[in-house]
N, C-alpha and C. Protein backbone atom coordinates (compact mmCIF):
# COMPACT_ATOMS: atom_id res chain seq x y z
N UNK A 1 79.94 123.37 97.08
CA UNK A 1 81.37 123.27 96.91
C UNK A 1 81.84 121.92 97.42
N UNK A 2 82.67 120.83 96.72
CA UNK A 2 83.07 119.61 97.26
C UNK A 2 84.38 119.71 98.20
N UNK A 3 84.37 118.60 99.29
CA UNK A 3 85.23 118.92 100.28
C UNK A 3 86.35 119.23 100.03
N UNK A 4 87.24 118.98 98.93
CA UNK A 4 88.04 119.18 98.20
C UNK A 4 88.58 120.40 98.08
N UNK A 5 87.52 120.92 97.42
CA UNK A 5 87.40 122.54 97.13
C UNK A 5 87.48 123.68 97.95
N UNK A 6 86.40 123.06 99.31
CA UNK A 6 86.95 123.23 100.62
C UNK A 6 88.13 123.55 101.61
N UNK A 7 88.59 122.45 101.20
CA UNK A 7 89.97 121.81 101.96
C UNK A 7 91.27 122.91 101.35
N UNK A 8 91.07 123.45 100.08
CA UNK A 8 92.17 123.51 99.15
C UNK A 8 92.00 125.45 99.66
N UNK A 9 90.33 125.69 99.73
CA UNK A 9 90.20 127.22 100.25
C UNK A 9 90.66 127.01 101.61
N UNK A 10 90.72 126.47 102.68
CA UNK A 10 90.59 126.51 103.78
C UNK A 10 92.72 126.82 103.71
N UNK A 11 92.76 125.74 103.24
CA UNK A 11 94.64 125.69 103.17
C UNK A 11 95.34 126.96 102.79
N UNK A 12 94.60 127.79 101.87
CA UNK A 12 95.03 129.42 101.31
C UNK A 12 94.93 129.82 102.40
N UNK A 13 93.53 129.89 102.93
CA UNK A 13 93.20 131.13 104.13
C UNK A 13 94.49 130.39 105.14
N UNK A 14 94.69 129.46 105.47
CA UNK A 14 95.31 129.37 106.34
C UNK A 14 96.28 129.51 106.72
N UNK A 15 97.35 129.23 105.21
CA UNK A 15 98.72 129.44 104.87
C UNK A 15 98.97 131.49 104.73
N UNK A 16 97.96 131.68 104.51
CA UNK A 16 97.88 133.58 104.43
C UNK A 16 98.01 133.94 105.98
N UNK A 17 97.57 133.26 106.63
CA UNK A 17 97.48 133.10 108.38
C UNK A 17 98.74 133.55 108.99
N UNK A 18 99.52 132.49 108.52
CA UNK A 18 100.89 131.69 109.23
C UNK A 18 102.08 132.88 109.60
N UNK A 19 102.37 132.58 110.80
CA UNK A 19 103.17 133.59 111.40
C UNK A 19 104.82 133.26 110.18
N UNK A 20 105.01 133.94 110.24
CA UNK A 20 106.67 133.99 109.37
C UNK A 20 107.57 132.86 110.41
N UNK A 21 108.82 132.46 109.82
CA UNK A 21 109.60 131.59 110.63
C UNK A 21 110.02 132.78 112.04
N UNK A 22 110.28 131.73 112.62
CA UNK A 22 110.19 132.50 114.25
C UNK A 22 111.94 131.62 115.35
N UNK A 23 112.94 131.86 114.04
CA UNK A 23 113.97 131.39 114.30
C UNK A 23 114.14 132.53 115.47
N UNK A 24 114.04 133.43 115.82
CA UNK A 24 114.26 134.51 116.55
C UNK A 24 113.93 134.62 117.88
N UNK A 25 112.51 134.28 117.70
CA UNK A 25 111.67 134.59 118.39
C UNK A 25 112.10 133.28 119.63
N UNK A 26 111.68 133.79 121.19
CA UNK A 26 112.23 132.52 122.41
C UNK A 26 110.74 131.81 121.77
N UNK A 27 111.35 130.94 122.08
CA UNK A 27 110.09 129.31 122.18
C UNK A 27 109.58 129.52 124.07
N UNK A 28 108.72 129.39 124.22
CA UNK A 28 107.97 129.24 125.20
C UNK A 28 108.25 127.23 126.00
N UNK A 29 107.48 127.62 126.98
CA UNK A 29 108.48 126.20 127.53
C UNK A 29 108.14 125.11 126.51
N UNK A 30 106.70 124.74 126.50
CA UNK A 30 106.29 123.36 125.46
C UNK A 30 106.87 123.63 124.25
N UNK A 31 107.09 124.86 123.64
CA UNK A 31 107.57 125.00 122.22
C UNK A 31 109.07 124.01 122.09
N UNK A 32 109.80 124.80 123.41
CA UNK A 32 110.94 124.30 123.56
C UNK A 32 111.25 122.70 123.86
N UNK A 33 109.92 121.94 124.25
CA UNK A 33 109.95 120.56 124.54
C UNK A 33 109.47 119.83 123.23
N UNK A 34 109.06 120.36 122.14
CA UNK A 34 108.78 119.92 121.03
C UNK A 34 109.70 119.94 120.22
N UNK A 35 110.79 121.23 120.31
CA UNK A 35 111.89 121.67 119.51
C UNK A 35 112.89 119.94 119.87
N UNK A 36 112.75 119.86 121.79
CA UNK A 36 113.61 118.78 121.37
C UNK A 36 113.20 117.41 120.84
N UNK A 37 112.30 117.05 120.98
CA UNK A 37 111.62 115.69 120.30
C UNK A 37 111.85 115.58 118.97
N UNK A 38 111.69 116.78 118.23
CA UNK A 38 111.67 116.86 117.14
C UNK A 38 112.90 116.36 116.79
N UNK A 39 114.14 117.05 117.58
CA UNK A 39 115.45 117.10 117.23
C UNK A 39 115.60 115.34 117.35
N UNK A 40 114.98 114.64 118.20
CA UNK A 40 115.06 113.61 118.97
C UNK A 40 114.42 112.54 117.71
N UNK A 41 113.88 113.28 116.91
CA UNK A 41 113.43 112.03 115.88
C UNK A 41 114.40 112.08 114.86
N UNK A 42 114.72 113.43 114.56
CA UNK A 42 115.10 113.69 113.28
C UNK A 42 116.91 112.97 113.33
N UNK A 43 117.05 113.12 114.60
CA UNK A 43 118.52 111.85 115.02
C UNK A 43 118.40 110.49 114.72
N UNK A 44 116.88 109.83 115.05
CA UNK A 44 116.82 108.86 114.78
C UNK A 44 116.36 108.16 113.44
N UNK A 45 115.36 109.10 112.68
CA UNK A 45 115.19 109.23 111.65
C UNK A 45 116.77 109.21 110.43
N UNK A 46 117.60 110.06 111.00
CA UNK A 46 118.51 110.10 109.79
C UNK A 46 119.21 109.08 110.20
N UNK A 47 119.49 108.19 111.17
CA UNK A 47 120.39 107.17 111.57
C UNK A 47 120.18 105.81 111.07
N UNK A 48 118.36 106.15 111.20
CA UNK A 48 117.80 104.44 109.88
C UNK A 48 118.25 105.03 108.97
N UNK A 49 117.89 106.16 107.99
CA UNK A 49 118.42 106.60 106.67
C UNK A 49 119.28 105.81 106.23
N UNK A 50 120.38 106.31 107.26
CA UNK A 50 121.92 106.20 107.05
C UNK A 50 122.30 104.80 106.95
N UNK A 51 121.48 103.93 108.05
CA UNK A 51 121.72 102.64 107.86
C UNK A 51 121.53 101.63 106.60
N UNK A 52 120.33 102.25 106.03
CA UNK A 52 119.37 101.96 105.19
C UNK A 52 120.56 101.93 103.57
N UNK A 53 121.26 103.06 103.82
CA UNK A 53 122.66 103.88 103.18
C UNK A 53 123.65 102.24 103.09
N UNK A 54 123.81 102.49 103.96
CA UNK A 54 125.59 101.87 104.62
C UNK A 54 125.21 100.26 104.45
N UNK A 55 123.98 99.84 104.47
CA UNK A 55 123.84 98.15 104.02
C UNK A 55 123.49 98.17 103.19
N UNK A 56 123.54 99.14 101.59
CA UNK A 56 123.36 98.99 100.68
C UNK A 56 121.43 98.36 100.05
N UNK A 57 120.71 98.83 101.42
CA UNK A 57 119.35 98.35 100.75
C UNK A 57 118.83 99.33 99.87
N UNK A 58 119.19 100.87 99.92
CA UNK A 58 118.99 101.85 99.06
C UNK A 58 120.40 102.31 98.97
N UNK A 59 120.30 103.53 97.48
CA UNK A 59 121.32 104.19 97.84
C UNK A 59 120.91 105.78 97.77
N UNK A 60 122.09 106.70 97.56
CA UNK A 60 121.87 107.92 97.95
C UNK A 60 120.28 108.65 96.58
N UNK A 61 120.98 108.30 95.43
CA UNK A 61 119.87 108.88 94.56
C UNK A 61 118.16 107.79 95.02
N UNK A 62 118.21 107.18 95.59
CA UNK A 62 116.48 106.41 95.64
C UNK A 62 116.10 107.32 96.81
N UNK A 63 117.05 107.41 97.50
CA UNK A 63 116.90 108.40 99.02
C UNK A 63 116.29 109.72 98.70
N UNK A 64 116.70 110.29 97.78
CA UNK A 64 116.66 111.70 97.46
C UNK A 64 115.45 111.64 96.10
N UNK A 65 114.83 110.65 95.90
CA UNK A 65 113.99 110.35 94.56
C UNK A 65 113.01 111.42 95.12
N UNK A 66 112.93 112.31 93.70
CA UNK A 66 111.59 113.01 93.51
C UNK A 66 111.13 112.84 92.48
N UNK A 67 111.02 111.83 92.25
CA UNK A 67 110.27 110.71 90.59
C UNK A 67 109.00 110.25 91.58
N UNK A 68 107.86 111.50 91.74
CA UNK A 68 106.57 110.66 92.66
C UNK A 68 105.70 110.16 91.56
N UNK A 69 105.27 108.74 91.85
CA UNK A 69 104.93 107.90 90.69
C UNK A 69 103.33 107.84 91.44
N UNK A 70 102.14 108.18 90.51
CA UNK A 70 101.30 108.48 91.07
C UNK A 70 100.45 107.06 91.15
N UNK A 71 99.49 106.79 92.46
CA UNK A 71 99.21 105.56 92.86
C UNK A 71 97.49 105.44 92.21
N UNK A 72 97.50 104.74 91.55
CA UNK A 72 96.09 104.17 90.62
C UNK A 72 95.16 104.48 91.94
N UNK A 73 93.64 105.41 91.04
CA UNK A 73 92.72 105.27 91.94
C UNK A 73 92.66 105.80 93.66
N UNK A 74 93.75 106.71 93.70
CA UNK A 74 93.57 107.08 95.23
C UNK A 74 92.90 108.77 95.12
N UNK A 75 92.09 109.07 95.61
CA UNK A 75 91.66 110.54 95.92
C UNK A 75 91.69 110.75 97.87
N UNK A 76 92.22 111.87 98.16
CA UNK A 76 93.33 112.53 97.52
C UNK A 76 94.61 111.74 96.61
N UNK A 77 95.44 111.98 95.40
CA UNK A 77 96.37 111.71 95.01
C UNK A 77 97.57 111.32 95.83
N UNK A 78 97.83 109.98 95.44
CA UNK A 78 98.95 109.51 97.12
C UNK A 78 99.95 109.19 95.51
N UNK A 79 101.17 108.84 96.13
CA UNK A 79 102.55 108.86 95.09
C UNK A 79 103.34 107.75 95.84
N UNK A 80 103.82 107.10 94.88
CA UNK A 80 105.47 105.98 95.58
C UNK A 80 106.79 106.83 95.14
N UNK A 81 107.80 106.81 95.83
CA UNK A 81 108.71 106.86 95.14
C UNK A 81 109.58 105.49 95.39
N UNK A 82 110.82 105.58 95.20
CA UNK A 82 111.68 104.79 95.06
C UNK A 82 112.37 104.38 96.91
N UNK A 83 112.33 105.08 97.33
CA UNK A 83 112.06 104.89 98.99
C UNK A 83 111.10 104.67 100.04
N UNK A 84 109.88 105.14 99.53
CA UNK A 84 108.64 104.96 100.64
C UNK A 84 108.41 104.09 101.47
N UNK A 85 108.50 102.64 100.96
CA UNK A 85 108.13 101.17 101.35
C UNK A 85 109.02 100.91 102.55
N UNK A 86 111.00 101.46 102.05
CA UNK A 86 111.59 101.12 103.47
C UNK A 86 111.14 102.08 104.17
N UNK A 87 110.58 103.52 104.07
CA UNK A 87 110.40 104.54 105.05
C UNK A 87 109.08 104.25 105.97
N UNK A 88 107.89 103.49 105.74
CA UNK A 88 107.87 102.47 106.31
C UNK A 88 107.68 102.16 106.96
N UNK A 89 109.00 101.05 106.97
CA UNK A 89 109.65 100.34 107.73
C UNK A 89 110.21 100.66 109.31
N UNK A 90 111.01 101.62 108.59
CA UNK A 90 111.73 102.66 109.66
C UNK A 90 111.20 103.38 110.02
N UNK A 91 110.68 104.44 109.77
CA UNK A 91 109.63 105.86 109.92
C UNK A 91 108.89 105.05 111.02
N UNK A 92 108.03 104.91 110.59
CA UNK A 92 106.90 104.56 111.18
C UNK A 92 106.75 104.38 113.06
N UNK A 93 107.65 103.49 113.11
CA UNK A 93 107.68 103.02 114.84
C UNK A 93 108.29 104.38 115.52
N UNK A 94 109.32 105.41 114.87
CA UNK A 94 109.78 106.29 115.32
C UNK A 94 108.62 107.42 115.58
N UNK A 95 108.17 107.74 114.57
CA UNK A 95 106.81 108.43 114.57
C UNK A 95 105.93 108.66 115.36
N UNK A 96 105.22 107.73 115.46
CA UNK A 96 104.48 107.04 116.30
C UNK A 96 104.85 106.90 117.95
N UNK A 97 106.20 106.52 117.74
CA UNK A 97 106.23 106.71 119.73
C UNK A 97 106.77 108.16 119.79
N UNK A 98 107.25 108.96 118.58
CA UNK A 98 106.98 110.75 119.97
C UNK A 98 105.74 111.38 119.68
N UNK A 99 104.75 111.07 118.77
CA UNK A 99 103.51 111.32 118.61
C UNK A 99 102.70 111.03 120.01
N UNK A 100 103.47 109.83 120.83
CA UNK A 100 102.75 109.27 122.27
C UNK A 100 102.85 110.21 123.31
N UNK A 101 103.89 111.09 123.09
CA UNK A 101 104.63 111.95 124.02
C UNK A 101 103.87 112.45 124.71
N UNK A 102 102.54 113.60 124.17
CA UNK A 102 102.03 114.00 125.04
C UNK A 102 100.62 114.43 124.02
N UNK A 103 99.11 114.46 124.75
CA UNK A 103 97.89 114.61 124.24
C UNK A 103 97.99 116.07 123.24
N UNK A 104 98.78 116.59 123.35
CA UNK A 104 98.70 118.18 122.67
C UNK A 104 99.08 117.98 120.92
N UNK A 105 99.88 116.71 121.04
CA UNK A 105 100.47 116.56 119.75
C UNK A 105 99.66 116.09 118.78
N UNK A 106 99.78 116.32 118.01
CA UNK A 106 98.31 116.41 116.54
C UNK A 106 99.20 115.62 115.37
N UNK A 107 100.43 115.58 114.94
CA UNK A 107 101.28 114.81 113.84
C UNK A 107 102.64 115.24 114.26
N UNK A 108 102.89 113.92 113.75
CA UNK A 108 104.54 113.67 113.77
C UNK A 108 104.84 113.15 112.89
N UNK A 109 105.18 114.05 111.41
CA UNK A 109 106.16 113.35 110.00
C UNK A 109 107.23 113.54 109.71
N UNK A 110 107.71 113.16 108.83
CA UNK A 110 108.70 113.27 108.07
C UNK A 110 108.30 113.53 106.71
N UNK A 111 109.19 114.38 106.13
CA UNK A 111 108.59 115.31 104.25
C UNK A 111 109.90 115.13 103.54
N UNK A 112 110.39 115.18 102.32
CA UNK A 112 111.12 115.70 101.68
C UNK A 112 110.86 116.98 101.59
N UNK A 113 111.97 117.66 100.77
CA UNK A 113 112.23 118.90 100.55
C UNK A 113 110.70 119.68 99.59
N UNK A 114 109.98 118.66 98.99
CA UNK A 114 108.76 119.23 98.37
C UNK A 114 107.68 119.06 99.12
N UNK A 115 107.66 118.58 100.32
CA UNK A 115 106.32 118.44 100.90
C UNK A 115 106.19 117.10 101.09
N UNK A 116 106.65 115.88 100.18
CA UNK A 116 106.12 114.64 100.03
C UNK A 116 106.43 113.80 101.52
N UNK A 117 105.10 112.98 101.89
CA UNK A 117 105.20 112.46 102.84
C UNK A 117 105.02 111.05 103.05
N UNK A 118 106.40 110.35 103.24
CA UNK A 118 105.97 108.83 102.77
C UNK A 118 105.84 108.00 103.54
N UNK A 119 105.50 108.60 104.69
CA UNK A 119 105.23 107.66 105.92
C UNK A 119 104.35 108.52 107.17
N UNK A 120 103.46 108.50 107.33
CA UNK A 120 102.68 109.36 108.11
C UNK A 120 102.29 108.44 109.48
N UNK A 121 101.61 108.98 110.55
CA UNK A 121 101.91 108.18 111.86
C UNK A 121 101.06 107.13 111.71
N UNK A 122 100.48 106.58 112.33
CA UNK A 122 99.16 105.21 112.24
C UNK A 122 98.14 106.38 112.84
N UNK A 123 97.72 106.85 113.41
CA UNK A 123 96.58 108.11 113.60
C UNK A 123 96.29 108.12 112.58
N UNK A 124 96.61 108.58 111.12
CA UNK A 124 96.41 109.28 109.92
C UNK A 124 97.10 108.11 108.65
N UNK A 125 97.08 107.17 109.40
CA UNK A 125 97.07 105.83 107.71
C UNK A 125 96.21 104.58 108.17
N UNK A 126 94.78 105.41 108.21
CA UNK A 126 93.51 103.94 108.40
C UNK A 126 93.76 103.73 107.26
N UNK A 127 93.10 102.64 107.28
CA UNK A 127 92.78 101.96 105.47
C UNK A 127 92.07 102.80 104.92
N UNK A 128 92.10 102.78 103.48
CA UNK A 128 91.46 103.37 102.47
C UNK A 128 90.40 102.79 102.63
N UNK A 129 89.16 103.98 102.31
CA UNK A 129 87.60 103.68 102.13
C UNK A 129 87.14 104.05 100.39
N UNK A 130 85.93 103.99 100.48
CA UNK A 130 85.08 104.59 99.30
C UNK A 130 85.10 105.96 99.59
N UNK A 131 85.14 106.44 100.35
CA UNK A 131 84.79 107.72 101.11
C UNK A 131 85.50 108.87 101.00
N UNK A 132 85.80 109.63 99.92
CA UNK A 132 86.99 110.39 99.72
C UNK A 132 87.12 111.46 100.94
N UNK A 133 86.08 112.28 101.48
CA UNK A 133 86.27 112.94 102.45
C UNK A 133 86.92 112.06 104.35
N UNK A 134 86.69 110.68 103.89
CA UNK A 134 86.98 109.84 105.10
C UNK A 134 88.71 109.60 104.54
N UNK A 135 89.09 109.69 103.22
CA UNK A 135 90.54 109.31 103.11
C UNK A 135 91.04 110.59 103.34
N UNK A 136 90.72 111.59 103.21
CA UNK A 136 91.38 113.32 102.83
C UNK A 136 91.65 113.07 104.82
N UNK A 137 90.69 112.81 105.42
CA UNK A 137 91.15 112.80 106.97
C UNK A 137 91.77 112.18 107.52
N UNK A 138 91.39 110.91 107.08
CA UNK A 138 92.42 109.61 108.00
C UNK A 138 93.67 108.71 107.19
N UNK A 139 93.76 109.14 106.51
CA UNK A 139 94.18 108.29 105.07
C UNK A 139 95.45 109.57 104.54
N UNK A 140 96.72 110.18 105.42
CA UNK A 140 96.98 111.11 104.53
C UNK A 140 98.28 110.43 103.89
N UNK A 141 99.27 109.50 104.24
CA UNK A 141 100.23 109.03 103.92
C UNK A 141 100.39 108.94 102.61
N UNK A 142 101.72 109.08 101.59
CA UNK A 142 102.68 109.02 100.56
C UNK A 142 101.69 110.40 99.76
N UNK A 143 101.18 111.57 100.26
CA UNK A 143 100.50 112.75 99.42
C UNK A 143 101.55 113.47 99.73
N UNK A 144 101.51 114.66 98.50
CA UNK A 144 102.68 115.74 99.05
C UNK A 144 101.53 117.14 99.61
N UNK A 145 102.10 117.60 100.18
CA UNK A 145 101.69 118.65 101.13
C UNK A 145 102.61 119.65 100.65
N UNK A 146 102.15 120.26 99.88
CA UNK A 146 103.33 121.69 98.95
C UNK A 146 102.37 122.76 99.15
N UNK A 147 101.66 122.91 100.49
CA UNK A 147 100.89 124.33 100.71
C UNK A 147 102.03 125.14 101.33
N UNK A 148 101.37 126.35 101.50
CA UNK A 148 102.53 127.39 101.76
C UNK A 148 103.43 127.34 102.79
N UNK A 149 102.65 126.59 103.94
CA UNK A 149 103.12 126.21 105.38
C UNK A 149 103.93 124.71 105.48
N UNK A 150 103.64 123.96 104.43
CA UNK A 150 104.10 122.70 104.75
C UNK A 150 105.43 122.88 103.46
N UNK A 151 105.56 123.56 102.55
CA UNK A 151 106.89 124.25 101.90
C UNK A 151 107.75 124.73 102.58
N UNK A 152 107.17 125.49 103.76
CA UNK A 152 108.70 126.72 104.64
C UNK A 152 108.82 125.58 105.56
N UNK A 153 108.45 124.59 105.92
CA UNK A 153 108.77 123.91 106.72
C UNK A 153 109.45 122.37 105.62
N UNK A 154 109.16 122.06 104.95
CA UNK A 154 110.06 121.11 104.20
C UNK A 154 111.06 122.05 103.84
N UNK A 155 111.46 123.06 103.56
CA UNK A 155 112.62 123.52 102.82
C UNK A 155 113.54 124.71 103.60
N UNK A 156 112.61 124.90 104.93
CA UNK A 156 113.58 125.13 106.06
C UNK A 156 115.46 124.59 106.43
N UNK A 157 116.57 125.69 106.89
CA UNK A 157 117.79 124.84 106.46
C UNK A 157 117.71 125.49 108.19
N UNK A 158 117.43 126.41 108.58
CA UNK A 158 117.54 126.82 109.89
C UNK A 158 117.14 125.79 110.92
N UNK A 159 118.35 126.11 112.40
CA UNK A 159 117.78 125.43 113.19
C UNK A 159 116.56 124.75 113.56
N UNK A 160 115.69 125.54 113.66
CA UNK A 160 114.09 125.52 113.79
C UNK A 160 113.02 126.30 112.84
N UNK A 161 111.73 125.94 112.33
CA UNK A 161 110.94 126.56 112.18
C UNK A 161 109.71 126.77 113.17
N UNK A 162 109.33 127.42 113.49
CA UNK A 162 107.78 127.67 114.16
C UNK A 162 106.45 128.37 113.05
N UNK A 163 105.82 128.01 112.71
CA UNK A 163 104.25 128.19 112.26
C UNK A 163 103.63 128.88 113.00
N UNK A 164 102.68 129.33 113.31
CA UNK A 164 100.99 129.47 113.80
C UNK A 164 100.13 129.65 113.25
N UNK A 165 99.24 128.71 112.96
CA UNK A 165 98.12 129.57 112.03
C UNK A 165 96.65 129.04 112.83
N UNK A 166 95.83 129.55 112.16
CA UNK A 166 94.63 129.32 112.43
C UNK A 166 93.88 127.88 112.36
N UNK A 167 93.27 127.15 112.61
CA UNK A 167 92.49 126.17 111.74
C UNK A 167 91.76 126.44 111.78
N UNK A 168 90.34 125.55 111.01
CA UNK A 168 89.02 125.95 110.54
C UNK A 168 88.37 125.73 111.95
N UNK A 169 88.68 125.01 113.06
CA UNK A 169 87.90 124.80 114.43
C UNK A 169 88.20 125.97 114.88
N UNK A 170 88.88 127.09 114.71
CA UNK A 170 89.16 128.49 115.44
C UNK A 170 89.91 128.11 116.44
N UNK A 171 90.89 126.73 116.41
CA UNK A 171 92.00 126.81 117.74
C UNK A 171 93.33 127.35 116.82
N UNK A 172 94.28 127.50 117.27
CA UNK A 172 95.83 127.90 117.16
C UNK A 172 96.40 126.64 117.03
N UNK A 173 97.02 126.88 115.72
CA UNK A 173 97.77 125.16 115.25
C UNK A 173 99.63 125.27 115.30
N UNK A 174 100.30 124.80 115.69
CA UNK A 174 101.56 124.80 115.82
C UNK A 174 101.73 123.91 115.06
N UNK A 175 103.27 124.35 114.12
CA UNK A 175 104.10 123.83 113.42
C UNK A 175 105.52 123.58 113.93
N UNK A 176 106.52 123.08 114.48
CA UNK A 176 107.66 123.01 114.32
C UNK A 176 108.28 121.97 113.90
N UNK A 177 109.41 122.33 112.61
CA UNK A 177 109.86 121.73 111.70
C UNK A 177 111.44 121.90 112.07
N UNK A 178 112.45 120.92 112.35
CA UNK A 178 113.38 121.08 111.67
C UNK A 178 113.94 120.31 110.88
N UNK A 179 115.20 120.53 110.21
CA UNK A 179 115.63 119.95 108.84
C UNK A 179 116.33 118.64 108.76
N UNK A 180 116.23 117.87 107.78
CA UNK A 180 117.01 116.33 107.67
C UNK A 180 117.92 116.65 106.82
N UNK A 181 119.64 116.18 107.59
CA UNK A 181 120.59 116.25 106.67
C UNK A 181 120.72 114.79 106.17
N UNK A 182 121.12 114.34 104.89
CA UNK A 182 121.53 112.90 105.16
C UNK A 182 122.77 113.73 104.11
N UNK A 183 124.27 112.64 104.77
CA UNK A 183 125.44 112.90 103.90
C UNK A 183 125.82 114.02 103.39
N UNK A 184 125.39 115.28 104.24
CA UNK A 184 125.59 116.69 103.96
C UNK A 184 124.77 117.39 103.21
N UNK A 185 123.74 116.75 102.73
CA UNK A 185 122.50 117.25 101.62
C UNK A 185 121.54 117.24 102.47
N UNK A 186 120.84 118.36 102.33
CA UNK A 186 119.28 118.30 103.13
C UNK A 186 118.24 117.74 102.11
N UNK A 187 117.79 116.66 103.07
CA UNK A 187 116.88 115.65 102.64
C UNK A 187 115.31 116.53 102.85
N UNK A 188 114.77 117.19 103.88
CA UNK A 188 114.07 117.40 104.38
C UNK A 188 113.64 117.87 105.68
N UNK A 189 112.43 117.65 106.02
CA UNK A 189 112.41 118.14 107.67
C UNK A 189 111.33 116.74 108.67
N UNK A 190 111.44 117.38 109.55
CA UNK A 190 110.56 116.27 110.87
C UNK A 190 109.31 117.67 110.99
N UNK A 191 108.12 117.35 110.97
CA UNK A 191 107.24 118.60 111.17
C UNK A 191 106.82 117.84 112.73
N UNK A 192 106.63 118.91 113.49
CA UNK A 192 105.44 118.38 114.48
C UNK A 192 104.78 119.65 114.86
N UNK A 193 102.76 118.80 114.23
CA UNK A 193 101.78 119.80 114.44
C UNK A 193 101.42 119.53 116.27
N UNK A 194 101.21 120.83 116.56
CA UNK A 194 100.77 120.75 118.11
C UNK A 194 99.50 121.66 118.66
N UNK A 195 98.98 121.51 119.00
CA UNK A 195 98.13 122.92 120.25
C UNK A 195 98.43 123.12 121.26
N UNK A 196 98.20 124.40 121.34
CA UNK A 196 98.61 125.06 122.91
C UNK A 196 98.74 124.85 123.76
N UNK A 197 97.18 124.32 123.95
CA UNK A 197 96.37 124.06 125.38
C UNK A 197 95.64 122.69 124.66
């Protein structure tokens, strides 16, 4: 079976896993210190947006583009849209320093409402290899992620989402997602994957 094939069974079993949203449920203390970081990007995140907005370098429809234009020659399938390049720009440094926050944290993105992810942290955008199983790992930036778990969490409108599922190492993987408004439209969410312990 190619890793692929793999990857794509492993994502079913896993998404079949996943605890239901857990708006309800108390967050435990770290849950609750992730809930705010999260909140803590997704402020800063929509504030480049907005800026990005208000100096006229994009406007609202390039912002909201789900025209993913697929990128020659990449396996996994990576996409541009009409925003990626400034996201970036911006994304990126934000990302990256609450990803620093603390050793437990595993990713810190940003998705549109379908999964698509156009800026992923520097952990997970080495350069492209020959190596398709070396890009599927380190290489995940501008792919959409429309599995079952990375859907309730892009298209989440609630305060918070929480995940749990399994991974294939047999540890407990945390999800919490919440949502990006830009200009009263939900753009998307901020995911951050975590472990427990």
């Amino acid at each position: 079976m190619s890793f692929l094939r793999k990857q794509l069974l492993l994502l079913t079993i896993f998404s079949l896993l996943a605890i239901s949203p857990c708006v309800a449920q108390n967050l435990d203390r770290f849950d609750e210190k992730v809930r705010q970081w999260a909140v803590k990007c997704r402020n800063e995140v929509s504030a480049q947006f907005n800026l990005l907005l208000t100096s006229g370098q994009l406007s609202v429809p390039q912002l909201f583009d789900t025209f993913y234009i697929p990128i020659p020659d990449t396996d996994p399938q990576k996409f541009h849209t009409q925003y990626d390049i400034f996201s970036d720009g911006v994304v990126l440094p934000i990302i990256d320093k609450i990803l620093g926050y603390d050793k437990r944290l595993v990713f810190v993105i940003v998705v549109d409402r379908n999964g698509y992810l156009p800026t992923h942290n520097s952990r997970y955008s080495r350069p492209l290899t020959d190596d398709v199983e070396e890009n599927a790992k380190w290489n995940r930036t501008k792919r959409l992620f429309n599995d079952r778990t990375g859907l309730a969490a892009a298209r989440n409108q609630e305060p918070y989402l929480l995940q749990r599922y399994s991974r294939d190492t047999g540890e407990i993987m945390s999800d919490l997602s919440i949502p990006i408004t830009i200009q009263n439209r939900h753009w998307g969410a901020v995911r951050i994957g975590y472990k427990q312990k």
